[in-house]
Protein backbone atom coordinates (compact mmCIF):
# COMPACT_ATOMS: atom_id res chain seq x y z
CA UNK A 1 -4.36 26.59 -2.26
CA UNK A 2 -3.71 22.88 -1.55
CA UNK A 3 -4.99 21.10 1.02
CA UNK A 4 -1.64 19.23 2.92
CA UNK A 5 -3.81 16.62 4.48
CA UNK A 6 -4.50 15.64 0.73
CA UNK A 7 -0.30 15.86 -0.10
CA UNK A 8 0.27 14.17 2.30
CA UNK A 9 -2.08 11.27 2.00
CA UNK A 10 -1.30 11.43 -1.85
CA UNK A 11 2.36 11.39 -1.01
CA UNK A 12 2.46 8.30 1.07
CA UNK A 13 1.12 6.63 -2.81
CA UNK A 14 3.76 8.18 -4.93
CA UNK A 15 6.54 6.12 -3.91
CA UNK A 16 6.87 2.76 -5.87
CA UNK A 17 7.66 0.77 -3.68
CA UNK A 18 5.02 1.44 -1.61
CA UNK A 19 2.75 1.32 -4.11
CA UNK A 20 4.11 -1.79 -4.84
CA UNK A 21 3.19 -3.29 -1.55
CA UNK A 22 -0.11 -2.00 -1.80
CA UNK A 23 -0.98 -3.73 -4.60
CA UNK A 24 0.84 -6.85 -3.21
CA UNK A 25 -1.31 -6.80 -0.29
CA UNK A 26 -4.66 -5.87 -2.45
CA UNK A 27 -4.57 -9.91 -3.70
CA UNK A 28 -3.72 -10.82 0.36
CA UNK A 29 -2.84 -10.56 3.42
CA UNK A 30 1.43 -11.48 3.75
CA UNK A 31 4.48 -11.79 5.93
CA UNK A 32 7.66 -9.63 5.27
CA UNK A 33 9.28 -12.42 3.37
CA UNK A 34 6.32 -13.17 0.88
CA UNK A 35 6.29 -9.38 0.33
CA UNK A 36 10.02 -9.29 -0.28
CA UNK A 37 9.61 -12.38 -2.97
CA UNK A 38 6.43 -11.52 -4.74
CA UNK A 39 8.19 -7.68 -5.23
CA UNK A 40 12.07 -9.19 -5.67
CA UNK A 41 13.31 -6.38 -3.65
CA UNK A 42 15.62 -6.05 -0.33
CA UNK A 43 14.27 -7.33 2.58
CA UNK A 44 15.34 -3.50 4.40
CA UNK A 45 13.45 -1.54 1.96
CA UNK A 46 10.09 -3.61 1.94
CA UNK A 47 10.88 -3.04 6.00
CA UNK A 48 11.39 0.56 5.72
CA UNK A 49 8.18 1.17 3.44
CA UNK A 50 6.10 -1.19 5.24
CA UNK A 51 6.80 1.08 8.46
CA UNK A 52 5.58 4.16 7.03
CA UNK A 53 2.87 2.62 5.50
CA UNK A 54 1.14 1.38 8.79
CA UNK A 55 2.29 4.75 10.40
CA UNK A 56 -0.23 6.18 8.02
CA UNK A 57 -3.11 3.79 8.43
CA UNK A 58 -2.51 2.33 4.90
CA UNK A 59 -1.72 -0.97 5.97
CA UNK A 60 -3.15 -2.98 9.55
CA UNK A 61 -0.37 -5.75 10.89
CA UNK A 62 -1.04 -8.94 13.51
CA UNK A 63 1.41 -10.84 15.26
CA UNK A 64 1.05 -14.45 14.41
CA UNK A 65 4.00 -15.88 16.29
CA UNK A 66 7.18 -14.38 15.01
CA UNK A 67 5.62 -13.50 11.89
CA UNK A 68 3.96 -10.17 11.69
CA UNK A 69 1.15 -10.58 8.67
CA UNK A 70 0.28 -7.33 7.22
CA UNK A 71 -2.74 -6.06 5.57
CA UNK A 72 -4.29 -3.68 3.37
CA UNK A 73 -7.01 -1.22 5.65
CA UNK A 74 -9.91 -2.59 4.85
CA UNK A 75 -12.05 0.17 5.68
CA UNK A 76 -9.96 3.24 4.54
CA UNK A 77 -8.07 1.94 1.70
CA UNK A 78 -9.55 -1.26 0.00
CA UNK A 79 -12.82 1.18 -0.91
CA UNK A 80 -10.30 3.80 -2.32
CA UNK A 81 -8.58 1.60 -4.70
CA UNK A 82 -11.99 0.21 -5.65
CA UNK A 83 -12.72 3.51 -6.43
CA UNK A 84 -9.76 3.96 -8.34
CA UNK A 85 -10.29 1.00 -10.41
CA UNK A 86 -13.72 1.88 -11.43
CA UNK A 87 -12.52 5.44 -12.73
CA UNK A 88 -9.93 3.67 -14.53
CA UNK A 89 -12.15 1.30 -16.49
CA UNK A 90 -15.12 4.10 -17.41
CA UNK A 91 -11.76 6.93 -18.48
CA UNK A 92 -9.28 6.93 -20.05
CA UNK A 93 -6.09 7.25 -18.09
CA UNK A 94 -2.56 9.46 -19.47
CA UNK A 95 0.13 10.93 -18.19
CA UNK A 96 -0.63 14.56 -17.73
């Protein structure tokens, strides 16, 4: 039987555009408007997926004036795509 806690964590990953941002943010922290450039998509959906994804603890914002600068969670995340690089470079990765 599967686990929801790990759909659910897993799910909030399968959508491109927020994996998209994630990897965005990986490089560094950025504004909504660097975001929407670097990923040349609409300003909404970047704002939509961006909401969900500090719902779920994936991503940490501060206010810096009018600008809110988001982030990826250092503590939670970072380590897990760490992790997922290494496992990537020691197998082989295919579409199952």
């Amino acid at each position: 039987m599967i686990d929801s806690t790990y759909m659910s964590f897993l799910r909030g990953l399968c959508n491109d555009t927020r994996l998209n941002i994630i990897i965005c943010l990986k490089k560094s922290s950025k504004n909504v408007s660097e975001i929407v450039k670097e990923l040349d998509m609409e300003q909404s959906r970047i704002s939509h997926n961006l909401q969900c994804l500090e719902r779920n603890g994936f991503v940490t914002v501060m206010q810096d004036g009018k600008q809110r600068i988001y982030s990826l969670n250092k503590e939670t995340i970072q380590p897990i795509l760490d992790a997922i690089d290494k496992h990537v470079k020691k197998h082989k990765i295919c579409t199952c």
